[in-house]
Protein backbone atom coordinates (compact mmCIF):
# COMPACT_ATOMS: atom_id res chain seq x y z
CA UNK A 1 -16.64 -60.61 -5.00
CA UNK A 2 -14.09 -58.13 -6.09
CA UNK A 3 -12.24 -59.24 -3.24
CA UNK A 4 -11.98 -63.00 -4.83
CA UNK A 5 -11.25 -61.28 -8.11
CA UNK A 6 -8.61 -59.36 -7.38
CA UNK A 7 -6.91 -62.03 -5.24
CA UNK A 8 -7.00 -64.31 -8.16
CA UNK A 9 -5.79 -61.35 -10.32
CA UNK A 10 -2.89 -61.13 -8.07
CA UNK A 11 -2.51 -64.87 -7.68
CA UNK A 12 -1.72 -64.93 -11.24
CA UNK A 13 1.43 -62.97 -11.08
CA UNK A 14 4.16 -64.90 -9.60
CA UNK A 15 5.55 -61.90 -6.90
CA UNK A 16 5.27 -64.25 -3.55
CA UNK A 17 4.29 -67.85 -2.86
CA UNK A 18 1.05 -67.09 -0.41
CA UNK A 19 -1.38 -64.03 -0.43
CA UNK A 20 -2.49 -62.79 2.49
CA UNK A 21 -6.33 -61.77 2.89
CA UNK A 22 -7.50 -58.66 1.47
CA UNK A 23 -8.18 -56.43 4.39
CA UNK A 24 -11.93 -54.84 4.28
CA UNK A 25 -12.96 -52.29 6.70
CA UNK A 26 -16.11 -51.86 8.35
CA UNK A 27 -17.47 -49.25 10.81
CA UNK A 28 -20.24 -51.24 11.07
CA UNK A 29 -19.51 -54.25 14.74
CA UNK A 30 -23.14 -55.63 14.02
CA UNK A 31 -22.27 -56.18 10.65
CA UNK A 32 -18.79 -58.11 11.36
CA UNK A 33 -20.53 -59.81 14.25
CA UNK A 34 -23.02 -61.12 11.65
CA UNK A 35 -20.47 -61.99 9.38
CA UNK A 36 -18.05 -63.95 11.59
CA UNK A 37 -20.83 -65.57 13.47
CA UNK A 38 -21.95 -69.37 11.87
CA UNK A 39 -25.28 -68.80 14.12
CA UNK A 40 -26.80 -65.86 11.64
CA UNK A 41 -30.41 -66.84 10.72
CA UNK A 42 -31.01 -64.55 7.71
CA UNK A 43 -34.55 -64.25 6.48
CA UNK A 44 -33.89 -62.63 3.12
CA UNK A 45 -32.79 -64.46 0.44
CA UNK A 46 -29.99 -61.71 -0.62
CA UNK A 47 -29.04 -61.33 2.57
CA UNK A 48 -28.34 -64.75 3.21
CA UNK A 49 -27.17 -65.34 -0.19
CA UNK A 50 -24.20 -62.09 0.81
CA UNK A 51 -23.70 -63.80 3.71
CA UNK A 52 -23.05 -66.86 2.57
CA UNK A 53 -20.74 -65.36 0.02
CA UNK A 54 -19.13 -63.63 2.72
CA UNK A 55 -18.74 -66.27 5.04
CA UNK A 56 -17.19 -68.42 2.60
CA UNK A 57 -14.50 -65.59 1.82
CA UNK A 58 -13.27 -65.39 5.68
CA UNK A 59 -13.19 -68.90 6.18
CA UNK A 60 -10.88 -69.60 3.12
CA UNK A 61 -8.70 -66.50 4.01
CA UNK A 62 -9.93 -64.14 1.01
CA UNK A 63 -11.16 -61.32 3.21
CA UNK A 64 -10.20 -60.25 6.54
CA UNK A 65 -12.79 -57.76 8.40
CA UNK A 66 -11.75 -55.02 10.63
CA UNK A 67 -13.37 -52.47 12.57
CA UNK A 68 -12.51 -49.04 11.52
CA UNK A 69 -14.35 -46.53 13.31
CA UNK A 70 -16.73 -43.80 11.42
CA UNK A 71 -14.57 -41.04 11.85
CA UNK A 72 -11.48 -42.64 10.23
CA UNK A 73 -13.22 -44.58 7.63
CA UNK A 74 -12.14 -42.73 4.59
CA UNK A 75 -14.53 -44.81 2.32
CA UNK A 76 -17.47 -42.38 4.11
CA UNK A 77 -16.93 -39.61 1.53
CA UNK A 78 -17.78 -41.99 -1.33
CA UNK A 79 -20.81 -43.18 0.35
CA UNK A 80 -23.17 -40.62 1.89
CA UNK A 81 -22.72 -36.16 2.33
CA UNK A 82 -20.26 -34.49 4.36
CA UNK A 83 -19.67 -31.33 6.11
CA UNK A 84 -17.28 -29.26 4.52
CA UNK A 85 -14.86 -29.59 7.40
CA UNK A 86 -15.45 -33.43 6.98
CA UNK A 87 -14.33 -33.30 3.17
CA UNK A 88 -11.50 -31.44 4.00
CA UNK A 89 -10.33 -34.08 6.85
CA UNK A 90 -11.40 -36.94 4.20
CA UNK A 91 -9.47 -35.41 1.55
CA UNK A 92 -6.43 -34.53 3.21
CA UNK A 93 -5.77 -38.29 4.79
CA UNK A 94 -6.65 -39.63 1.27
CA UNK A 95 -3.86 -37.04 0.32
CA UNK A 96 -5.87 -35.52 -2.65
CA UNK A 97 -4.21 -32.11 -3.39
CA UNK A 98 -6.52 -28.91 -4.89
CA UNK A 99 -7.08 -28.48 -8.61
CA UNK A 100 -5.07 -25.36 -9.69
CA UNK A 101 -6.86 -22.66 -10.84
């Protein structure tokens, strides 16, 4: 949803004529598989409700979904611990630079 939003945040400034889709990646191949495939049989109401959501996004060109594998998904440091050597990796592709003492 903060895909749409920031599409039609974007859509509102006159810079180009078409927007491409906002690129979201996923280490996850079961979950794109899910998404991309109009077979899913969800048994959960949020789930299917997400899905839904999701599905609509792709097919109207919102979102795109890539594969990114673990170890270069940067987004990993927000979500779950890290070795040290991990932060440092994580931290030095996002280009974050040391506090000064």
């Amino acid at each position: 949803r903060e895909a749409e939003w920031l599409r039609s945040s974007v859509g509102d400034m006159p810079l180009w004529g078409s927007y491409p889709p906002i690129f979201l990646h996923c280490d996850s191949q079961a979950a794109i598989g899910i998404a991309k495939n109009y077979a899913y049989n969800g048994k959960r109401r949020l789930i299917r409700i997400r899905h839904g959501a999701v599905k609509a996004f792709l097919k109207n060109g919102i979102i795109s979904l890539e594969y990114v594998r673990s170890e270069r998904n940067l987004a990993d440091a927000l979500m779950k611990g890290l070795t040290r050597r991990m932060i440092l990796e994580t931290s030095r592709a996002m280009e974050l630079k040391p506090l000064d003492r």
